[in-house]
PDB file of N, CA and C in Angstrom:
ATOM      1  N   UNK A   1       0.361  23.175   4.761  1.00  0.00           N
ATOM      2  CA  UNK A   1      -0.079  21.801   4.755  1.00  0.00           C
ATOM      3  C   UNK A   1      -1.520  21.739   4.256  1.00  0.00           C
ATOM      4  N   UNK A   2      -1.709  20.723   3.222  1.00  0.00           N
ATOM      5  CA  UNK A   2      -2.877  20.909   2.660  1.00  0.00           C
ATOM      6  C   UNK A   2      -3.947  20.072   3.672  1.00  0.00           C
ATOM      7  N   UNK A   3      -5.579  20.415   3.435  1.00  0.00           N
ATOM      8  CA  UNK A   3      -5.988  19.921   4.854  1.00  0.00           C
ATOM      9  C   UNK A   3      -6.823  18.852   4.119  1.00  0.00           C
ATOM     10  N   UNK A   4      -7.200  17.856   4.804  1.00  0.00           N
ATOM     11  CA  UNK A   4      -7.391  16.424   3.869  1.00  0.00           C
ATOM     12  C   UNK A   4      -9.050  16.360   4.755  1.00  0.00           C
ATOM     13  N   UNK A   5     -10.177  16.048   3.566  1.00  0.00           N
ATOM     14  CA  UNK A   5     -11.039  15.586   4.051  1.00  0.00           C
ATOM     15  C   UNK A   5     -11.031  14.304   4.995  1.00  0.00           C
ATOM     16  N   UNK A   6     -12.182  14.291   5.725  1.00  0.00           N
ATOM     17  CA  UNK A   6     -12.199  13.430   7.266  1.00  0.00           C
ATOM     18  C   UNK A   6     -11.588  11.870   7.033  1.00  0.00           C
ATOM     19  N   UNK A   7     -12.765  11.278   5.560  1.00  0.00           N
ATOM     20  CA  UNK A   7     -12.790  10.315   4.977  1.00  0.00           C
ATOM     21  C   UNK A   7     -11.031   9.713   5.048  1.00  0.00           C
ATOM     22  N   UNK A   8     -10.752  10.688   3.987  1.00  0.00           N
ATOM     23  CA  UNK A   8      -9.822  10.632   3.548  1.00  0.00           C
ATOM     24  C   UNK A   8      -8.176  10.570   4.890  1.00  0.00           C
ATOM     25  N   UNK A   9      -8.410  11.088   5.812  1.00  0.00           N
ATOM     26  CA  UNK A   9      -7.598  11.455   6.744  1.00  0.00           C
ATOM     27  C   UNK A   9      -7.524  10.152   7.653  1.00  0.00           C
ATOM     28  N   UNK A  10      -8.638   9.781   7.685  1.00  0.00           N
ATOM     29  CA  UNK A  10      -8.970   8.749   8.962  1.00  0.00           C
ATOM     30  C   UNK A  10      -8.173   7.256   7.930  1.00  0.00           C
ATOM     31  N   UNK A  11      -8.732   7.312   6.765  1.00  0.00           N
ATOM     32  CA  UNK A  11      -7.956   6.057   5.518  1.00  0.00           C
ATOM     33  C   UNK A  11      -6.369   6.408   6.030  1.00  0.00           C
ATOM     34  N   UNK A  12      -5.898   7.530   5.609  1.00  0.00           N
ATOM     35  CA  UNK A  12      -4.456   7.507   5.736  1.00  0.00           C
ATOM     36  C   UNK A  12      -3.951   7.907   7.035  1.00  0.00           C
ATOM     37  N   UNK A  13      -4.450   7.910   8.062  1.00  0.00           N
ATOM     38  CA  UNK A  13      -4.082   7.421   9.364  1.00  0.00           C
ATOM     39  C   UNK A  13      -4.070   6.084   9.756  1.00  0.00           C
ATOM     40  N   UNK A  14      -4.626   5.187   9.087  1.00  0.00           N
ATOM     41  CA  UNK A  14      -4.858   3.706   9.239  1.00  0.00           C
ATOM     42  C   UNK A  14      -4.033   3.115   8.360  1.00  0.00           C
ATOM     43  N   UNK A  15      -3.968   3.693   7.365  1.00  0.00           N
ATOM     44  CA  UNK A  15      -2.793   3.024   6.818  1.00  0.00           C
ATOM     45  C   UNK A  15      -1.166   2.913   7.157  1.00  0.00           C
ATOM     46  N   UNK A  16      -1.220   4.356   7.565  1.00  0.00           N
ATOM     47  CA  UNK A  16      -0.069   4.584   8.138  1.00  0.00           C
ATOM     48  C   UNK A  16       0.233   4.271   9.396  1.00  0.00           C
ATOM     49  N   UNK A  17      -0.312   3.894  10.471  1.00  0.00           N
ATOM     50  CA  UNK A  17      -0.390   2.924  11.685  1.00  0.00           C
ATOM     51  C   UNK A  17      -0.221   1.349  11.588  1.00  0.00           C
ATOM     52  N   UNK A  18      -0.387   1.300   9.905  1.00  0.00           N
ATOM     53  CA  UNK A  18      -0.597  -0.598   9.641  1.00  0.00           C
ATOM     54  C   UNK A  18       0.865  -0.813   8.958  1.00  0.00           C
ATOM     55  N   UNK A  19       1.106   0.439   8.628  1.00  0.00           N
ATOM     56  CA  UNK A  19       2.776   0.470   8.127  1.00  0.00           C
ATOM     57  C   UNK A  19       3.832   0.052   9.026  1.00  0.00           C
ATOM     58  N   UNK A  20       3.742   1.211  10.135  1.00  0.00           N
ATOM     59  CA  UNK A  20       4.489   1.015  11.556  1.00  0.00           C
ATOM     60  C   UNK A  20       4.609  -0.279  11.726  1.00  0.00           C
ATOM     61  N   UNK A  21       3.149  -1.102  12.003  1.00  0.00           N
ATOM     62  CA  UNK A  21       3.048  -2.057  12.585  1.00  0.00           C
ATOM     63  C   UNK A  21       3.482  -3.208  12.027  1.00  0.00           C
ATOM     64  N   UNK A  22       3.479  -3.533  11.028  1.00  0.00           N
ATOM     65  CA  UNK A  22       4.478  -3.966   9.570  1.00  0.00           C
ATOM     66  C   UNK A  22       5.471  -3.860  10.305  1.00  0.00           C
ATOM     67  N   UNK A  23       5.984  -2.742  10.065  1.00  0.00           N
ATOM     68  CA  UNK A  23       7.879  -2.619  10.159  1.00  0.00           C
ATOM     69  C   UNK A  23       8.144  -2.798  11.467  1.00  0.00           C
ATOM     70  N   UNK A  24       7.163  -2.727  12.677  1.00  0.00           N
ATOM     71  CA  UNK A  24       7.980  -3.270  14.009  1.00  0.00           C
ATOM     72  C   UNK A  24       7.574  -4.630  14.256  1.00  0.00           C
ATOM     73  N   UNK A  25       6.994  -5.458  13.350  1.00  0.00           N
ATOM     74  CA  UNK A  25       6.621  -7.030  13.606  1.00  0.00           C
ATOM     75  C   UNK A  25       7.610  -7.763  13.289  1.00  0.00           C
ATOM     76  N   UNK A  26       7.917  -7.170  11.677  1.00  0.00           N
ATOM     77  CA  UNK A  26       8.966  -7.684  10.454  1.00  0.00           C
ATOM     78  C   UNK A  26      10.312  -7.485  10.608  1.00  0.00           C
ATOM     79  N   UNK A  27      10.721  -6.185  10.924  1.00  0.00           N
ATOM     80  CA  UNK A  27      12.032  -5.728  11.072  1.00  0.00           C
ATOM     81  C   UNK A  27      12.604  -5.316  12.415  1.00  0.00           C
ATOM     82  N   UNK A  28      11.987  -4.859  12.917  1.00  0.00           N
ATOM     83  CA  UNK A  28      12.622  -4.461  14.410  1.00  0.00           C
ATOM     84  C   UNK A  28      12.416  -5.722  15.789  1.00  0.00           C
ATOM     85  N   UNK A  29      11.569  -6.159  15.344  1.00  0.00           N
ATOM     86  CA  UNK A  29      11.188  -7.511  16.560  1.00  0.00           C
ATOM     87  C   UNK A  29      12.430  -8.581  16.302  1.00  0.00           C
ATOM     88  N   UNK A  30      12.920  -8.909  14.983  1.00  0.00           N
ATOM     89  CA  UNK A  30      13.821 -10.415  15.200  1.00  0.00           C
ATOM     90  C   UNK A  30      15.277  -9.502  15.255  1.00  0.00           C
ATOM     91  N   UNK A  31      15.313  -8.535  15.203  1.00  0.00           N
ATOM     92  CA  UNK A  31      16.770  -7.514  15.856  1.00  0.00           C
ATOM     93  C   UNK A  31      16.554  -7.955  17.188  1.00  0.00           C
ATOM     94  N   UNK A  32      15.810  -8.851  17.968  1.00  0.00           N
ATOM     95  CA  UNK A  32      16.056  -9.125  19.024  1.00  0.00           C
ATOM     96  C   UNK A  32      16.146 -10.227  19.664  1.00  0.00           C
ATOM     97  N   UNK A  33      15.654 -11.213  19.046  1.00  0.00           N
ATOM     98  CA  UNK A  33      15.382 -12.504  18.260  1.00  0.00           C
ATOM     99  C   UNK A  33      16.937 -13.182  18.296  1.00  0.00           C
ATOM    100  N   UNK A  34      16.977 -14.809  18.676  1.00  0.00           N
ATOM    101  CA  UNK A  34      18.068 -15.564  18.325  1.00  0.00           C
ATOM    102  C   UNK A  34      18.382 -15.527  16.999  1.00  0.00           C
ATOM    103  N   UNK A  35      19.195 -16.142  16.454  1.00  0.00           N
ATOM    104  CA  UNK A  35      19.087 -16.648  14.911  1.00  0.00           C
ATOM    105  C   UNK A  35      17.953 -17.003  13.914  1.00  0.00           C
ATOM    106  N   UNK A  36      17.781 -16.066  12.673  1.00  0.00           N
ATOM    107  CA  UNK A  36      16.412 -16.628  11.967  1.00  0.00           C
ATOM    108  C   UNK A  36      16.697 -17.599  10.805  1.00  0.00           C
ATOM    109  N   UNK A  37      15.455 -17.830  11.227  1.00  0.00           N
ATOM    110  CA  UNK A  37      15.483 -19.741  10.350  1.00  0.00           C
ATOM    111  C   UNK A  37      14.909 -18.625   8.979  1.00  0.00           C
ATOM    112  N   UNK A  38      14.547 -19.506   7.867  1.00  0.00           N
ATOM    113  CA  UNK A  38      14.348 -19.258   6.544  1.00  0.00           C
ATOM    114  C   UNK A  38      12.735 -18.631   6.596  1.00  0.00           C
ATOM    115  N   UNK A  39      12.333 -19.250   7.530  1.00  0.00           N
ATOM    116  CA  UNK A  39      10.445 -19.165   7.658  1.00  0.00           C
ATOM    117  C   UNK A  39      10.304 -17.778   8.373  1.00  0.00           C
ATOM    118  N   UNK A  40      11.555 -17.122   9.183  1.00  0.00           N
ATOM    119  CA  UNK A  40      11.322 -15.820   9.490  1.00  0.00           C
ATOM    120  C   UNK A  40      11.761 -14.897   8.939  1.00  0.00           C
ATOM    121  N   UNK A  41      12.328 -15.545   8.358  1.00  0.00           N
ATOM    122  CA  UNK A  41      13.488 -14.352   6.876  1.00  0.00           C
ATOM    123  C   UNK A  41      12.520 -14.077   6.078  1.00  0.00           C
ATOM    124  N   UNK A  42      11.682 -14.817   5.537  1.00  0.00           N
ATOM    125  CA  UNK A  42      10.438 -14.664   4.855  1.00  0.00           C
ATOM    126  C   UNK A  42       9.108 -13.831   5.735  1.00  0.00           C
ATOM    127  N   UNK A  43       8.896 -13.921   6.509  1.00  0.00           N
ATOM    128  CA  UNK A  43       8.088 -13.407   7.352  1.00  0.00           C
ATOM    129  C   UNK A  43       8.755 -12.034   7.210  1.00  0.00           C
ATOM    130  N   UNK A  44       9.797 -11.431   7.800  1.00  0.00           N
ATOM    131  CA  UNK A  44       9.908 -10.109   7.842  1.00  0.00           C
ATOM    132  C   UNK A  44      10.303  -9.493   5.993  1.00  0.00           C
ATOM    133  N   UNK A  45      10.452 -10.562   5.277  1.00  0.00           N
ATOM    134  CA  UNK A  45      10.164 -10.047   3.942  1.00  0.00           C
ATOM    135  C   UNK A  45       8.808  -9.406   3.574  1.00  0.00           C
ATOM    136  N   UNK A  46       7.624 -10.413   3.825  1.00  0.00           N
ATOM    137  CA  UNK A  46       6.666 -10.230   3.900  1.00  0.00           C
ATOM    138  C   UNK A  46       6.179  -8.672   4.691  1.00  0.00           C
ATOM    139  N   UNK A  47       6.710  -8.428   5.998  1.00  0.00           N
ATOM    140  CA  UNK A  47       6.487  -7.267   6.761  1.00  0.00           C
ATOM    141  C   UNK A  47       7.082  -6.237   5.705  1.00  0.00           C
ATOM    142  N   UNK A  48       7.976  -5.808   5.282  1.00  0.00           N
ATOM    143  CA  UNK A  48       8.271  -5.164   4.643  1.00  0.00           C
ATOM    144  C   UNK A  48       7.703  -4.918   3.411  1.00  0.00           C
ATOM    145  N   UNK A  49       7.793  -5.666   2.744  1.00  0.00           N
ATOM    146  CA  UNK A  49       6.715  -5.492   1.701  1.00  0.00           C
ATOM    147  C   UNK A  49       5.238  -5.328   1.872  1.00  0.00           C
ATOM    148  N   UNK A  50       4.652  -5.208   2.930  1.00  0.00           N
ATOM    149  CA  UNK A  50       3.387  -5.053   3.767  1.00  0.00           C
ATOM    150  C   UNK A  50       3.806  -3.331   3.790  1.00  0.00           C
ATOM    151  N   UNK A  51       4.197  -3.200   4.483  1.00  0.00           N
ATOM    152  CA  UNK A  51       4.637  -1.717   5.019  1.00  0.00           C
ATOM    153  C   UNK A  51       4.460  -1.066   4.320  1.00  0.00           C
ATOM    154  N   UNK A  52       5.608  -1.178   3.092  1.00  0.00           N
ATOM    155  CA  UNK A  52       5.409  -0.656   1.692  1.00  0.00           C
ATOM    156  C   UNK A  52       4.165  -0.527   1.128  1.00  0.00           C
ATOM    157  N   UNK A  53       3.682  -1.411   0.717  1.00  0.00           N
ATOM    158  CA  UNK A  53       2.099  -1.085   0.451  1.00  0.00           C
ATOM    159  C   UNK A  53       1.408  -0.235   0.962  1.00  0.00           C
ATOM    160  N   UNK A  54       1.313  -0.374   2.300  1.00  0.00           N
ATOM    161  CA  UNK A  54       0.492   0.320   3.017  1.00  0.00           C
ATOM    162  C   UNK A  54       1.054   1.495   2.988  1.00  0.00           C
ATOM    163  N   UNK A  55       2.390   2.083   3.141  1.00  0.00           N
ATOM    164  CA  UNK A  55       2.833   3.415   2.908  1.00  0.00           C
ATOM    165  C   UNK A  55       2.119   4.004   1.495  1.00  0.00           C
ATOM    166  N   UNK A  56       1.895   3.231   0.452  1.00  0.00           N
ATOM    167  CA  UNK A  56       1.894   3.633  -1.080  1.00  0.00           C
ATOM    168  C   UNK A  56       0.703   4.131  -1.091  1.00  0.00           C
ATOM    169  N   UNK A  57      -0.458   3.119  -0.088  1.00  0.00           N
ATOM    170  CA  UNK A  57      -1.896   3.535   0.068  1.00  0.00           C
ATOM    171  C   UNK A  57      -1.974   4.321   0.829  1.00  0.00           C
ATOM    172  N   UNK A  58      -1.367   5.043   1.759  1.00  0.00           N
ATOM    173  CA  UNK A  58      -1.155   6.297   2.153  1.00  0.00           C
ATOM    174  C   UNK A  58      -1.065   7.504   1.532  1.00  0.00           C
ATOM    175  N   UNK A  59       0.135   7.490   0.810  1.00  0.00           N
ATOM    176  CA  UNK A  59       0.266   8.437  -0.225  1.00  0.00           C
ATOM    177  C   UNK A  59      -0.793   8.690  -1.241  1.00  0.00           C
ATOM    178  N   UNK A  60      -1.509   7.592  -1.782  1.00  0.00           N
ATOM    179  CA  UNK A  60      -2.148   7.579  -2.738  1.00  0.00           C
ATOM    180  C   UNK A  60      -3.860   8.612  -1.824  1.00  0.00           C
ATOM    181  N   UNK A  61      -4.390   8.185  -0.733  1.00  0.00           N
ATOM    182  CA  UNK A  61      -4.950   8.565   0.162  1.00  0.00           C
ATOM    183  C   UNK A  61      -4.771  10.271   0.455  1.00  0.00           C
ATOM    184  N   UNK A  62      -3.698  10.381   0.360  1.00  0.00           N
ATOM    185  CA  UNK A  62      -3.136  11.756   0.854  1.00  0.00           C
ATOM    186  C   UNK A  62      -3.306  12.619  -0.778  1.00  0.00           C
ATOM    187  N   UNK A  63      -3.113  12.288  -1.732  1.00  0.00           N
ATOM    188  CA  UNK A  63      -2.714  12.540  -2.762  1.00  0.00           C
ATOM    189  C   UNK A  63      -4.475  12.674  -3.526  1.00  0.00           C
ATOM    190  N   UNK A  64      -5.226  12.142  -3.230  1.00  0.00           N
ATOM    191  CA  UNK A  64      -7.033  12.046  -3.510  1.00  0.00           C
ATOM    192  C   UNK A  64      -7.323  13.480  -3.226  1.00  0.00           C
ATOM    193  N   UNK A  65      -6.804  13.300  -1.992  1.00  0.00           N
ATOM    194  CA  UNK A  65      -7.532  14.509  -0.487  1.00  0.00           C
ATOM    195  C   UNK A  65      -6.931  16.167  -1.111  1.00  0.00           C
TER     196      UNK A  65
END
């Protein structure tokens, strides 16, 4: 495992915590949820495509280091 400067480590630990947090706002929270209206279908679109990003800036983070 390659070892990632501090900078760099602490960025893609934060990103990757903002990912999670994305995908359990967006996707795993209305799995519990009544029926979603259009405004939350969009919302966990949004989470997901959040996630994503933030995964990409991870990689990209990891990939510097």
């Amino acid at each position: 495992m390659v070892k990632l400067p501090r900078k760099t480590k602490v960025y893609s630990e934060f990103f990757t915590n903002g990912a999670v947090a994305w995908f359990s706002a967006g996707v795993i929270a209305p799995l519990f949820t009544k029926k979603l209206s259009l405004k939350e279908i969009l919302a966990s679109l949004i989470a997901i495509i959040s996630c994503f990003l933030f995964l990409k800036l991870t990689t990209l983070f990891n990939k510097e280091g």
